[in-house]
N, C-alpha and C. Protein backbone atom coordinates (compact mmCIF):
# COMPACT_ATOMS: atom_id res chain seq x y z
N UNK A 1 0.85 -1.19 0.00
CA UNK A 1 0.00 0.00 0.00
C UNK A 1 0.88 1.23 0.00
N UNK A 2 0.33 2.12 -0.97
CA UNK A 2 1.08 3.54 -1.10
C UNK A 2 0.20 4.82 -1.07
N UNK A 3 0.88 5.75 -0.91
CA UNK A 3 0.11 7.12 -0.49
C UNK A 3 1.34 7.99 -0.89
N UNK A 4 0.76 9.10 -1.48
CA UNK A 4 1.76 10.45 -1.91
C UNK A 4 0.78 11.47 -1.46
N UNK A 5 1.32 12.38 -1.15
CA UNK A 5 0.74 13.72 -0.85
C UNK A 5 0.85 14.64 -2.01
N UNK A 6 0.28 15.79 -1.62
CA UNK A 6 0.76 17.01 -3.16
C UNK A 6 1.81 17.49 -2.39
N UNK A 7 2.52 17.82 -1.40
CA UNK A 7 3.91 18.00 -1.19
C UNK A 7 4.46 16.68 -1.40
N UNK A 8 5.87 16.85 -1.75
CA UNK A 8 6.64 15.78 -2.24
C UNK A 8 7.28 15.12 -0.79
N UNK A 9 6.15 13.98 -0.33
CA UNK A 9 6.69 12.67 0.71
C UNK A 9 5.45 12.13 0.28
N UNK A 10 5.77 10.75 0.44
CA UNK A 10 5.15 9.74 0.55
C UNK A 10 5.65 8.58 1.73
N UNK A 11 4.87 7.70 1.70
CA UNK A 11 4.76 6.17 2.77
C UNK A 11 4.35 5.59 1.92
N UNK A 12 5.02 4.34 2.19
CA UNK A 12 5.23 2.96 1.53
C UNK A 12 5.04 1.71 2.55
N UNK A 13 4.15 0.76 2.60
CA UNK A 13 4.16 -0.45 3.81
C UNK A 13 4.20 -1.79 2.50
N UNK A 14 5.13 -2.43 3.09
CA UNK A 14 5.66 -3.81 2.21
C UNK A 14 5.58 -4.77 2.71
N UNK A 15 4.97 -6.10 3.00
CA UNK A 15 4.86 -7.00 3.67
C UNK A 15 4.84 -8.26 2.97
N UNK A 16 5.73 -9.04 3.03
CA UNK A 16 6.08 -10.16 2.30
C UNK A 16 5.94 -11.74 3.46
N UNK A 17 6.28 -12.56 3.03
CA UNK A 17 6.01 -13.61 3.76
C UNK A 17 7.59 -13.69 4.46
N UNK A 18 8.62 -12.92 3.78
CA UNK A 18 10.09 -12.78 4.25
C UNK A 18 10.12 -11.19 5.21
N UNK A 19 9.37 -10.41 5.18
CA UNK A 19 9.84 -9.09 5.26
C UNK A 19 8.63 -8.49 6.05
N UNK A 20 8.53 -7.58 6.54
CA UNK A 20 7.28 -6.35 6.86
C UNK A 20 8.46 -5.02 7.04
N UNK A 21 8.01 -4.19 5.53
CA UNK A 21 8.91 -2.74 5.46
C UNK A 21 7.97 -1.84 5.79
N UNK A 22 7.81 -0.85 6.52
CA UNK A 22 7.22 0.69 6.24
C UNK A 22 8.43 1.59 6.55
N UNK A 23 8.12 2.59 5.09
CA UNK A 23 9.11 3.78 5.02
C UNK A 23 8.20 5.16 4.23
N UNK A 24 9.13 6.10 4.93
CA UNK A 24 8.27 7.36 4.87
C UNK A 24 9.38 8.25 4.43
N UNK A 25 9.35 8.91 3.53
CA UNK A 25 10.31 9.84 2.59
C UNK A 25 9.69 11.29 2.85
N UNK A 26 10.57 12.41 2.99
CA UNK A 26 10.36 13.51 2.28
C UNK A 26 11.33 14.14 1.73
N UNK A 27 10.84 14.22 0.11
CA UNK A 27 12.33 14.71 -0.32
C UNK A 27 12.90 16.49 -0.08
N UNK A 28 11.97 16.68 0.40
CA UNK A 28 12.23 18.63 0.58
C UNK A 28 12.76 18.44 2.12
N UNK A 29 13.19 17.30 3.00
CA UNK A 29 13.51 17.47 3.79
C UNK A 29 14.99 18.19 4.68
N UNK A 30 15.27 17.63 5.93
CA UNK A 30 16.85 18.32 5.94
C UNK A 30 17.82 16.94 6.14
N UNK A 31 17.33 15.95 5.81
CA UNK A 31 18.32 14.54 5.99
C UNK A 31 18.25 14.44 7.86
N UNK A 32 16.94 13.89 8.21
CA UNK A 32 16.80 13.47 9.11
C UNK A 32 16.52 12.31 9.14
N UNK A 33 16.48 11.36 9.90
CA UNK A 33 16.70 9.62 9.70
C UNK A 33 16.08 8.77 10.89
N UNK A 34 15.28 8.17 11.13
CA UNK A 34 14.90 7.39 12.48
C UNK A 34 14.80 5.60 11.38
N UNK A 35 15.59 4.95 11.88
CA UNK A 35 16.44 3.81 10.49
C UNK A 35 16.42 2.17 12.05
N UNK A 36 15.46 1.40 11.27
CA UNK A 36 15.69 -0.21 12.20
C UNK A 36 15.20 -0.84 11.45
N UNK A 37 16.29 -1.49 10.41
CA UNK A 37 16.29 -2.44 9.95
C UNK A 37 16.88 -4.35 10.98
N UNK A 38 17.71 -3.83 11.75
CA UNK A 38 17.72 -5.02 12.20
C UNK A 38 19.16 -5.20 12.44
N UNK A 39 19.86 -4.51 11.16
CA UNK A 39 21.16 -4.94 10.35
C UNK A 39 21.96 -3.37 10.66
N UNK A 40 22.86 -3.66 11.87
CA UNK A 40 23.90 -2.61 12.36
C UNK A 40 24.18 -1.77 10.91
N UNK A 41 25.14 -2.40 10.06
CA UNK A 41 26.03 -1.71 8.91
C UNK A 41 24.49 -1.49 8.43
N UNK A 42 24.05 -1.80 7.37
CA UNK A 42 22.93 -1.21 6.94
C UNK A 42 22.48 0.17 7.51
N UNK A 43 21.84 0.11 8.56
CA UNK A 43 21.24 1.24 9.19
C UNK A 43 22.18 2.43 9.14
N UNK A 44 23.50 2.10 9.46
CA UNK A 44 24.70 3.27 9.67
C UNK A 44 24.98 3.50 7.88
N UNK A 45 24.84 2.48 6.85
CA UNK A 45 24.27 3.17 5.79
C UNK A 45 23.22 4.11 4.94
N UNK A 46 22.25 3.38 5.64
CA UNK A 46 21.07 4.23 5.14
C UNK A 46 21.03 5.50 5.92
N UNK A 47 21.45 5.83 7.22
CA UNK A 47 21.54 7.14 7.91
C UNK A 47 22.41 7.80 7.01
N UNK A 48 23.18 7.45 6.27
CA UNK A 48 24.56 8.54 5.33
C UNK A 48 23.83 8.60 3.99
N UNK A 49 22.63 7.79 3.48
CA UNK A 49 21.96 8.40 2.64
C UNK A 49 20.86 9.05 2.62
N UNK A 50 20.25 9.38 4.16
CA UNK A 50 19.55 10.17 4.18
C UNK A 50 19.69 11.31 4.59
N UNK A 51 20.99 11.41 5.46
CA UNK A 51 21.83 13.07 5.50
C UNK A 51 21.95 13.27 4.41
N UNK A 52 23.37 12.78 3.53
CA UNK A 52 23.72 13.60 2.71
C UNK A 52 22.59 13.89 1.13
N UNK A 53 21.54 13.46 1.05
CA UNK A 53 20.56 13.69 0.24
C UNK A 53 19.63 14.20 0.97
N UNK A 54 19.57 14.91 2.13
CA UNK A 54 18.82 15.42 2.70
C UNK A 54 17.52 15.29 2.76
N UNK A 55 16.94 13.94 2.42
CA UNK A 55 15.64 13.58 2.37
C UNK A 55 15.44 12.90 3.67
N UNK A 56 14.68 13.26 4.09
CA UNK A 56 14.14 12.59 5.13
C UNK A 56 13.57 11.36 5.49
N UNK A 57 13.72 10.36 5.74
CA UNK A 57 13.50 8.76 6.55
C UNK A 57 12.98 8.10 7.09
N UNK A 58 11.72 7.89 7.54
CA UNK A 58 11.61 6.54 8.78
C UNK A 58 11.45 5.42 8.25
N UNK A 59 12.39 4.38 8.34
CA UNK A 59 12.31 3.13 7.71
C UNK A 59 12.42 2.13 8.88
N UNK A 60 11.91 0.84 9.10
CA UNK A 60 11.08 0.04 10.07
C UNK A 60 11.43 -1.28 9.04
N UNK A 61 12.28 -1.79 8.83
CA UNK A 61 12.16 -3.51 8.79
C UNK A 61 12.02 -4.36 9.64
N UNK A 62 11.33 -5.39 9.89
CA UNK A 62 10.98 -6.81 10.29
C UNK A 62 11.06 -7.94 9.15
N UNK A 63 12.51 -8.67 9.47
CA UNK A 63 12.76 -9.57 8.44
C UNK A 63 13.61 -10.81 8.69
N UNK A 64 13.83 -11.59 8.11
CA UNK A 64 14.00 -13.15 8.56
C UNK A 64 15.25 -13.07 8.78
N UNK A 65 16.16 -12.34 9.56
CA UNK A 65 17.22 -12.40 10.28
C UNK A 65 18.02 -13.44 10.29
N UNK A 66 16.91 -14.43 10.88
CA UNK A 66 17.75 -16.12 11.35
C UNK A 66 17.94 -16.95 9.95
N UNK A 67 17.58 -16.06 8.85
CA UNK A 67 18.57 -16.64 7.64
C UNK A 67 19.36 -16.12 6.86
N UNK A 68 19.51 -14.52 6.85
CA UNK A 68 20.39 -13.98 6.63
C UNK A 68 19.57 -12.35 6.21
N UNK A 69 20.78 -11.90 5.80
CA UNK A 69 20.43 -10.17 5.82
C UNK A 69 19.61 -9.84 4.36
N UNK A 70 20.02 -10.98 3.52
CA UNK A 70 19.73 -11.02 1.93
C UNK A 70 18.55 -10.08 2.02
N UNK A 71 17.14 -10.46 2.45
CA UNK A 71 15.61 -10.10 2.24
C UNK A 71 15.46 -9.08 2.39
N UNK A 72 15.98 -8.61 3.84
CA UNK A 72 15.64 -7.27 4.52
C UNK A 72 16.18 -6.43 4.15
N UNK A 73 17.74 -6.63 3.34
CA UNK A 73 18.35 -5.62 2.29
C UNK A 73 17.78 -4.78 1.39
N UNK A 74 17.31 -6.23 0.56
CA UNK A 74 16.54 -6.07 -0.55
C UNK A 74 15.40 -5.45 -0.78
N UNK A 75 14.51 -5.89 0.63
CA UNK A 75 13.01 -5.41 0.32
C UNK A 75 12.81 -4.06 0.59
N UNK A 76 14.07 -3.53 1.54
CA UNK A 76 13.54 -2.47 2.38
C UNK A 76 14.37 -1.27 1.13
N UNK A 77 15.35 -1.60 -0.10
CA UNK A 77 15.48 -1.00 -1.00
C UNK A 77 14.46 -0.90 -1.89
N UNK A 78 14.00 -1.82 -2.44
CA UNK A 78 12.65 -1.87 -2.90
C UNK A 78 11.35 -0.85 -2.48
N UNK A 79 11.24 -0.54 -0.62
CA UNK A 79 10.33 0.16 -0.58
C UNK A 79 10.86 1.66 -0.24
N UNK A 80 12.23 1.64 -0.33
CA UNK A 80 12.40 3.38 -0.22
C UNK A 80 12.40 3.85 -1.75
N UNK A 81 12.85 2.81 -2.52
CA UNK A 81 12.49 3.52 -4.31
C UNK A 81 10.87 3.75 -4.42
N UNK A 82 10.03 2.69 -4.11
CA UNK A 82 8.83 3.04 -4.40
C UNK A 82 8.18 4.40 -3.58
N UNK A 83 8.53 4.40 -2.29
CA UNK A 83 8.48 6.12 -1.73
C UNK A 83 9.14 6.97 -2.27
N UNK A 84 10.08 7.07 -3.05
CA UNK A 84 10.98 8.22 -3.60
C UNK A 84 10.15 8.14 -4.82
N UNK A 85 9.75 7.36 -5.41
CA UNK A 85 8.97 7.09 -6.85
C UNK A 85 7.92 7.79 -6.61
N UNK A 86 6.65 7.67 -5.62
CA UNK A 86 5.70 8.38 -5.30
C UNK A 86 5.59 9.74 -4.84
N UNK A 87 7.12 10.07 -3.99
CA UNK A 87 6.94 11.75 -3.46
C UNK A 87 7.46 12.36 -4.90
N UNK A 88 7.76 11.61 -5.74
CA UNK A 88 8.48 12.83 -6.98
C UNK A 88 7.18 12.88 -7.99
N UNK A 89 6.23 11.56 -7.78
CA UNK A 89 5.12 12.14 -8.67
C UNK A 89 5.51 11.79 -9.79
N UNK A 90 4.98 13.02 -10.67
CA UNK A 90 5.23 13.42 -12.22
C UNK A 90 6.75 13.87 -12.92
N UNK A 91 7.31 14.26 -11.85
CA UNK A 91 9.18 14.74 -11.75
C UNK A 91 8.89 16.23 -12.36
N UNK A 92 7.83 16.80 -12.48
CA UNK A 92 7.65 17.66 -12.66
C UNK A 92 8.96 18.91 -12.13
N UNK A 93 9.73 19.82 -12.92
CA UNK A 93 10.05 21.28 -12.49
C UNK A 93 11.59 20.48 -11.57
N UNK A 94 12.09 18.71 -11.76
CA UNK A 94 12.64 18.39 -11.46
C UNK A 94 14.22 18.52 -12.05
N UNK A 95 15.21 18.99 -11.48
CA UNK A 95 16.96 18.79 -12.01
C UNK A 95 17.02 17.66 -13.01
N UNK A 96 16.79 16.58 -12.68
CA UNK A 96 16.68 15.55 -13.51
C UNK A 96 17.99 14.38 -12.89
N UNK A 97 19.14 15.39 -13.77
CA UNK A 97 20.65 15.13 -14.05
C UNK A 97 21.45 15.02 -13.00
N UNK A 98 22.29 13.96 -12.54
CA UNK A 98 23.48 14.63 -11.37
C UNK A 98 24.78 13.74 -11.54
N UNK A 99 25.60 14.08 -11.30
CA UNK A 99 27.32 13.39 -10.99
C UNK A 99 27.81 13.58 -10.10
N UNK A 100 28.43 13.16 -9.85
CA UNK A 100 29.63 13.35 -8.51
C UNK A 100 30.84 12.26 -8.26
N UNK A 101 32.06 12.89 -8.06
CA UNK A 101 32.85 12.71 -7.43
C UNK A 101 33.38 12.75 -6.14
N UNK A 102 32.71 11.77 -5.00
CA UNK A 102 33.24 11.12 -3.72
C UNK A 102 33.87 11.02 -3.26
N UNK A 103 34.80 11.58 -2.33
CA UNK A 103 36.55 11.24 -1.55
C UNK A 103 36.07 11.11 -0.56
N UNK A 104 36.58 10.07 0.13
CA UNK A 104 36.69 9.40 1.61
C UNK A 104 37.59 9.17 1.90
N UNK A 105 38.74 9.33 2.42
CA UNK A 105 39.70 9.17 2.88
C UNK A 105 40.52 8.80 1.87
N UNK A 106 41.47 7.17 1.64
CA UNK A 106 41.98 6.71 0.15
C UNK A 106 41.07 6.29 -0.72
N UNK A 107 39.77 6.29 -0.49
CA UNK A 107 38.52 6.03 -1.46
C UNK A 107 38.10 6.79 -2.37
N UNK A 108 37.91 6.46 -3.46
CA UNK A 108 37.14 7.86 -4.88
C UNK A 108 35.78 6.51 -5.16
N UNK A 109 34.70 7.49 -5.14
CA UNK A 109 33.85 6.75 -5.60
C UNK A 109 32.81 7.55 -6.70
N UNK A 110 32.11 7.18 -8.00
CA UNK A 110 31.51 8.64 -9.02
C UNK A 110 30.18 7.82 -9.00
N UNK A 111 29.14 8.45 -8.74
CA UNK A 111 28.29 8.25 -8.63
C UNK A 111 27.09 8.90 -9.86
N UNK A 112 26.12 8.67 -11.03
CA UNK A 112 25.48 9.72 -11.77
C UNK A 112 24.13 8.58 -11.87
N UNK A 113 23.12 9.52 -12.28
CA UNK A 113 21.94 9.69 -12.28
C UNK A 113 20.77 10.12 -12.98
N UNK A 114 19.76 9.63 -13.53
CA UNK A 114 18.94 10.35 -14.61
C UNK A 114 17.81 9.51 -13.88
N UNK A 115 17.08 10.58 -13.18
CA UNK A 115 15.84 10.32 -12.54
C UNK A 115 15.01 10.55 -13.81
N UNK A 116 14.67 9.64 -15.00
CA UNK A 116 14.44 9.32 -15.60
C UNK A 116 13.28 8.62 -16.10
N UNK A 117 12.81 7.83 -15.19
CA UNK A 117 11.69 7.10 -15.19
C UNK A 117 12.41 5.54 -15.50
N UNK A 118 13.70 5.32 -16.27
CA UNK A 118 13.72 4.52 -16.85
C UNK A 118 14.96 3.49 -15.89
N UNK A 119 14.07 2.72 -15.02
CA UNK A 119 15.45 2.17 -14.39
C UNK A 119 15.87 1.04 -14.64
N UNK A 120 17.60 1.40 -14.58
CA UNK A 120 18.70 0.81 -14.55
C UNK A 120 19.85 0.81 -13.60
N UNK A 121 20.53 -0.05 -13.75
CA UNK A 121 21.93 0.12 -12.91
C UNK A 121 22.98 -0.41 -13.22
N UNK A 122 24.46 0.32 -13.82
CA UNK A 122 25.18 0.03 -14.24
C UNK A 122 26.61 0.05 -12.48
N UNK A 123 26.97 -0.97 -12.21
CA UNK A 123 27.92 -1.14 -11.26
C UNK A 123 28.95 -1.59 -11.76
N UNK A 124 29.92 -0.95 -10.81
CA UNK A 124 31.22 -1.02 -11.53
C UNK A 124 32.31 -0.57 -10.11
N UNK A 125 31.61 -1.60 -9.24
CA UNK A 125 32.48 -1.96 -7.61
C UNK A 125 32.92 -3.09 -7.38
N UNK A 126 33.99 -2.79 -6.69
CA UNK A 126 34.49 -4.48 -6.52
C UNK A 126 35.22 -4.25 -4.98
N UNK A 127 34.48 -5.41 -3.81
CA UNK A 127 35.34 -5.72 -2.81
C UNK A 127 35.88 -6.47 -2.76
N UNK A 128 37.59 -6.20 -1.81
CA UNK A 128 38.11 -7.18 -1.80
C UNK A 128 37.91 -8.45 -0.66
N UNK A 129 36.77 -8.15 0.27
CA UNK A 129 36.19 -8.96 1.34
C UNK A 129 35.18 -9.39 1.22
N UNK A 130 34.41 -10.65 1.13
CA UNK A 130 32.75 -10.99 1.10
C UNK A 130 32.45 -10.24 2.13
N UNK A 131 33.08 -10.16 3.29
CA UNK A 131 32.47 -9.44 4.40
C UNK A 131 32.80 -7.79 5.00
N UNK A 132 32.04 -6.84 5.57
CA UNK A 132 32.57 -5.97 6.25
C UNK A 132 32.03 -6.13 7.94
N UNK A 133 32.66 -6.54 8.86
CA UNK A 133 32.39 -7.14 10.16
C UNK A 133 31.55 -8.44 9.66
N UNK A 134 30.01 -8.18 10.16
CA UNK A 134 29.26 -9.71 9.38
C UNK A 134 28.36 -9.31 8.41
N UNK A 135 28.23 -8.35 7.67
CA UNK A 135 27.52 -7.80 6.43
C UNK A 135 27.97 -8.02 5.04
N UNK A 136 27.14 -9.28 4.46
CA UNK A 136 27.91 -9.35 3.32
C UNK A 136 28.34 -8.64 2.07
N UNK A 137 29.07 -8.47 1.46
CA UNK A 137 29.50 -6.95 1.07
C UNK A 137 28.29 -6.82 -0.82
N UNK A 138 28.42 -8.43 -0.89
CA UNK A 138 27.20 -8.27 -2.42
C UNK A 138 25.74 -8.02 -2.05
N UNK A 139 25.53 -7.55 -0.99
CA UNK A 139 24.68 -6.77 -0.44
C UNK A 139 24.51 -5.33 -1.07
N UNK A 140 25.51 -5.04 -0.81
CA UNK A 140 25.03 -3.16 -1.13
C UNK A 140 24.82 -3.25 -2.82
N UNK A 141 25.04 -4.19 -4.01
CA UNK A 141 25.16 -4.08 -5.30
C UNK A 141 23.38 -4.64 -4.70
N UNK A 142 22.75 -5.17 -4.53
CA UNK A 142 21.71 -5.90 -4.04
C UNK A 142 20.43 -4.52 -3.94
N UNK A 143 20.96 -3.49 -3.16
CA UNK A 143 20.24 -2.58 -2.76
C UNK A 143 20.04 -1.66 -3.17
N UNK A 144 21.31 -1.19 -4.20
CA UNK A 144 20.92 -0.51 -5.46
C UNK A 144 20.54 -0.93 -6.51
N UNK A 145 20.09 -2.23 -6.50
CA UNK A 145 19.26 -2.88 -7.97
C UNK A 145 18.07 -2.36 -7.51
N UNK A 146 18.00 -2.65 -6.23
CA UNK A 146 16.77 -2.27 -5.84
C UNK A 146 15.93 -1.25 -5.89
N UNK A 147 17.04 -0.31 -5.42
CA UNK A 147 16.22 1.21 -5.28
C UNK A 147 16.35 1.86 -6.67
N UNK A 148 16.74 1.64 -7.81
CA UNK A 148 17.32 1.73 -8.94
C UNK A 148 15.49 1.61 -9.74
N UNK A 149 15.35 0.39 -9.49
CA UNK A 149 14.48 -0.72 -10.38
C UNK A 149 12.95 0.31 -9.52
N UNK A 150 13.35 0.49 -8.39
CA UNK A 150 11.91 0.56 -7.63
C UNK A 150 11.34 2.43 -7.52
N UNK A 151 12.66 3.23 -8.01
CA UNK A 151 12.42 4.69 -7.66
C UNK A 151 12.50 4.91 -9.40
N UNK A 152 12.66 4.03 -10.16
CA UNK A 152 12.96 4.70 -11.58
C UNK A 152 13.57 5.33 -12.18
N UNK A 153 14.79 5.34 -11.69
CA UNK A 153 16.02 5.82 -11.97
C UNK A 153 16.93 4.98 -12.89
N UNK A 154 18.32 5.88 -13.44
CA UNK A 154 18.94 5.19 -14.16
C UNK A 154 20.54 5.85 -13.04
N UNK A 155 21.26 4.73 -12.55
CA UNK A 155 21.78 5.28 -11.88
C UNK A 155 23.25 4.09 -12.10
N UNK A 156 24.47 5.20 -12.19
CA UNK A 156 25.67 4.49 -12.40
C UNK A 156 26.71 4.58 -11.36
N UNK A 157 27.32 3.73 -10.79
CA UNK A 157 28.07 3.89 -9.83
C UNK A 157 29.68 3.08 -9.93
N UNK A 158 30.37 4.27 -9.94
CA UNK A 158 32.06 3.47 -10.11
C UNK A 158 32.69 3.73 -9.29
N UNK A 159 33.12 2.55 -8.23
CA UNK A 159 34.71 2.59 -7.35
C UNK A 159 35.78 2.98 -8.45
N UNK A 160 36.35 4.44 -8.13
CA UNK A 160 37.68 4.57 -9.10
C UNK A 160 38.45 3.73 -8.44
N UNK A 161 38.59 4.36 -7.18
CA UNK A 161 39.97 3.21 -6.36
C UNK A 161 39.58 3.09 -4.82
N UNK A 162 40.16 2.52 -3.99
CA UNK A 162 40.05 2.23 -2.69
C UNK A 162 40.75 0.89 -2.08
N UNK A 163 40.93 1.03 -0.95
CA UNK A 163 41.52 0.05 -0.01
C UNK A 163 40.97 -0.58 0.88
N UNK A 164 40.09 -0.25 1.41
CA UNK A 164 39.09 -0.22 2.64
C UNK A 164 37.56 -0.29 2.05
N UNK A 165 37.32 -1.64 2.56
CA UNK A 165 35.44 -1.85 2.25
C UNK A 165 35.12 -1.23 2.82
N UNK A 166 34.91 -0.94 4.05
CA UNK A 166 33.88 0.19 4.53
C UNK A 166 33.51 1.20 4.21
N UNK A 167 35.15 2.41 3.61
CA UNK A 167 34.99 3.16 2.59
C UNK A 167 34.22 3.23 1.46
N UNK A 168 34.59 1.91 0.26
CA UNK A 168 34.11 1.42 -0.64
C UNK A 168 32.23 2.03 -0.32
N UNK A 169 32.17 0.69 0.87
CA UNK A 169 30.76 0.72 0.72
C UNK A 169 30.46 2.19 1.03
N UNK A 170 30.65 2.84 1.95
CA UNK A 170 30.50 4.03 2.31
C UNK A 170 30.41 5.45 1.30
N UNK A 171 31.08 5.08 0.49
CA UNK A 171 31.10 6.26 -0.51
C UNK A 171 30.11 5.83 -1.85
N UNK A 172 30.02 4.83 -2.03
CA UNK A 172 28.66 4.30 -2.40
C UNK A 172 27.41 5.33 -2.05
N UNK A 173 27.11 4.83 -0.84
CA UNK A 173 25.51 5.41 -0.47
C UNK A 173 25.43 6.89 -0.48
N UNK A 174 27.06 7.55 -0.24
CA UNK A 174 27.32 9.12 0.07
C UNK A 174 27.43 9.51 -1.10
N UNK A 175 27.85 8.93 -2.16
CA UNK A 175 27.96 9.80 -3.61
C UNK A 175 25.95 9.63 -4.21
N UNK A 176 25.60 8.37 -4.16
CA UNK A 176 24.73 8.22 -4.40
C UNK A 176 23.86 9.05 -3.45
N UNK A 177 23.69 9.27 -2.13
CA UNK A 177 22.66 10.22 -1.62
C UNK A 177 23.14 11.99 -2.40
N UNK A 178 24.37 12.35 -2.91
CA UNK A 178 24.41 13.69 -3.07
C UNK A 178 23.91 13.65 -4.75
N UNK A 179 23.85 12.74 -5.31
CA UNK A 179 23.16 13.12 -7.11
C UNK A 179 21.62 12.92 -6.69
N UNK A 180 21.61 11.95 -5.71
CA UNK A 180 19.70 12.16 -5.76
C UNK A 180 19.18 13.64 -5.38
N UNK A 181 20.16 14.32 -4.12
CA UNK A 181 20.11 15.51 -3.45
C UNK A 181 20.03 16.25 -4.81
N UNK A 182 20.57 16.70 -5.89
CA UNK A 182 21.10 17.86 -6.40
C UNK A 182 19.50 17.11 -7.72
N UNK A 183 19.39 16.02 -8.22
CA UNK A 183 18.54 15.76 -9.38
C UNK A 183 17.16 16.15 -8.98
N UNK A 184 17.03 15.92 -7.78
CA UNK A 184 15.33 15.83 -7.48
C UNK A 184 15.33 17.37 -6.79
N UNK A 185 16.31 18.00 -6.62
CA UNK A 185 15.92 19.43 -6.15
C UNK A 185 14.96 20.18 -7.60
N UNK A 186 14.38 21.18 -7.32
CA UNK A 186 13.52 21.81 -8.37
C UNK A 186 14.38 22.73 -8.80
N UNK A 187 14.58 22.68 -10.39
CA UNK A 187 15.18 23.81 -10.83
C UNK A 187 14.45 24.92 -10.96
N UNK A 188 14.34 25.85 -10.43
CA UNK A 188 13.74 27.38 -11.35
C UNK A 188 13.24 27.26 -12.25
N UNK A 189 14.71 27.55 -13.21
CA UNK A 189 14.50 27.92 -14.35
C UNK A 189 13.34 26.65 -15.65
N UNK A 190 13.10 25.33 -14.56
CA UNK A 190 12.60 24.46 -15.62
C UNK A 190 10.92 25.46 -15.17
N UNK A 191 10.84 26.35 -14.67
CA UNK A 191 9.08 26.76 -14.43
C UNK A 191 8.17 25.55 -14.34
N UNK A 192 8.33 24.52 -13.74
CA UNK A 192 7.40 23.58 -13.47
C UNK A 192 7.21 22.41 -14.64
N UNK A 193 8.00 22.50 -15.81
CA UNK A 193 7.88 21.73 -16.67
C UNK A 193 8.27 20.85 -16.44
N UNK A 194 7.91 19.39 -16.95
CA UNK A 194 8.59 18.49 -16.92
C UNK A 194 9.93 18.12 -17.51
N UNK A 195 11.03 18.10 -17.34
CA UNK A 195 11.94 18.05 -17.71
C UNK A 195 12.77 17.35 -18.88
N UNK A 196 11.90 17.07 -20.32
CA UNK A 196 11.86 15.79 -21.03
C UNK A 196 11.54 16.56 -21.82
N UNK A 197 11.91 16.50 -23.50
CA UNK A 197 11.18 16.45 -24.05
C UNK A 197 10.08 15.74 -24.76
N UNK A 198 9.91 14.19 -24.30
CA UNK A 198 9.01 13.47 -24.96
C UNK A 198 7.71 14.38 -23.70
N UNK A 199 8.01 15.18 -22.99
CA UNK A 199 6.77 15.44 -21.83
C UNK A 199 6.60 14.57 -21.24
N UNK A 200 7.27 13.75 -20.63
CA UNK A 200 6.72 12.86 -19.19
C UNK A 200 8.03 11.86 -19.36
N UNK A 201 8.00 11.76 -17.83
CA UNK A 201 9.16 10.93 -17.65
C UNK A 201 8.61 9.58 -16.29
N UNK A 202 7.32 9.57 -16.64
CA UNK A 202 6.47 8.61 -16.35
C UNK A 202 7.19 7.10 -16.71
């Protein structure tokens, strides 16, 4: 079940026979975050993509733990695209476009974006650990299929270099929260148009 408002947030509730997600977006927010998924690293992820994209958060997983993190990854990406999908609406008077270049310490990570309607995901990360503590690291490629496929985006993400998974993963969600930040802000100058010329990016 979904709900959008005419200000741009929506709520999303997902309930699977693996999962029960509710998440609540606002993208005009200031990157505030109330985040229990279950899954330590996760959560301390998704809090760095809802600061630095300054959209706002409450996300609530209940998920089959006692078999692994796989579901609750997945589903709960699944239902923050479909809330980001619903508070943007029509994408109306929307940036569209974004890039970025990421530094974290010895980490570069480029992150770009075409809130588009049309989703995809081109990855182009590689760890050198299955694990970071006990979070498996083909997880985070997992969660941007997700939110990719589920918010309608076309979104590309390249580790230039790095040493450190945590980084890795870390500059991931931080490059990726600052192109959603800068695409879904409203440009001016588009005066409310939709940003396309076929007119809809439906």
């Amino acid at each position: 079940m979904a709900e959008a408002t005419s200000s741009r947030t929506a709520q999303v509730s997902r309930k699977t026979n693996e999962t029960a997600v509710s998440v609540s977006v606002n993208i005009d927010g200031t990157g505030t975050s109330k985040i229990a998924t279950g899954v330590g690293f996760f959560d301390h992820m998704l809090d760095q993509l809802s600061r630095h994209s300054l959209i706002d958060m409450e996300i609530k997983t209940d998920g089959d733990l006692h078999v692994d993190d796989h579901h609750t990854v997945e589903d709960t990406g699944i239902a923050i695209g479909q809330a980001i999908a619903k508070a943007l609406g029509d994408r109306r008077g929307i940036t569209r476009y974004a890039s970025l270049d990421l530094a974290m310490d010895e980490t570069m990570t480029r992150a770009a974006v075409d809130v588009s309607g049309r989703p995809f995901l081109v990855w182009n990360v590689a760890f050198t650990s299955p694990k970071i503590g006990t979070f498996d690291t083909e997880l985070v490629r997992e969660f941007f299929q997700a939110l990719a496929q589920n918010a309608g985006i076309t979104l590309h993400i390249q580790n230039i270099y790095g040493a450190n998974n945590h980084h890795i993963a870390e500059t991931c969600f931080k490059s990726v929260a600052r192109v959603l930040r800068t695409a879904t802000e409203i440009d001016p100058r588009q005066a409310g148009r939709v940003p396309s010329t076929k007119g809809t990016l439906a």
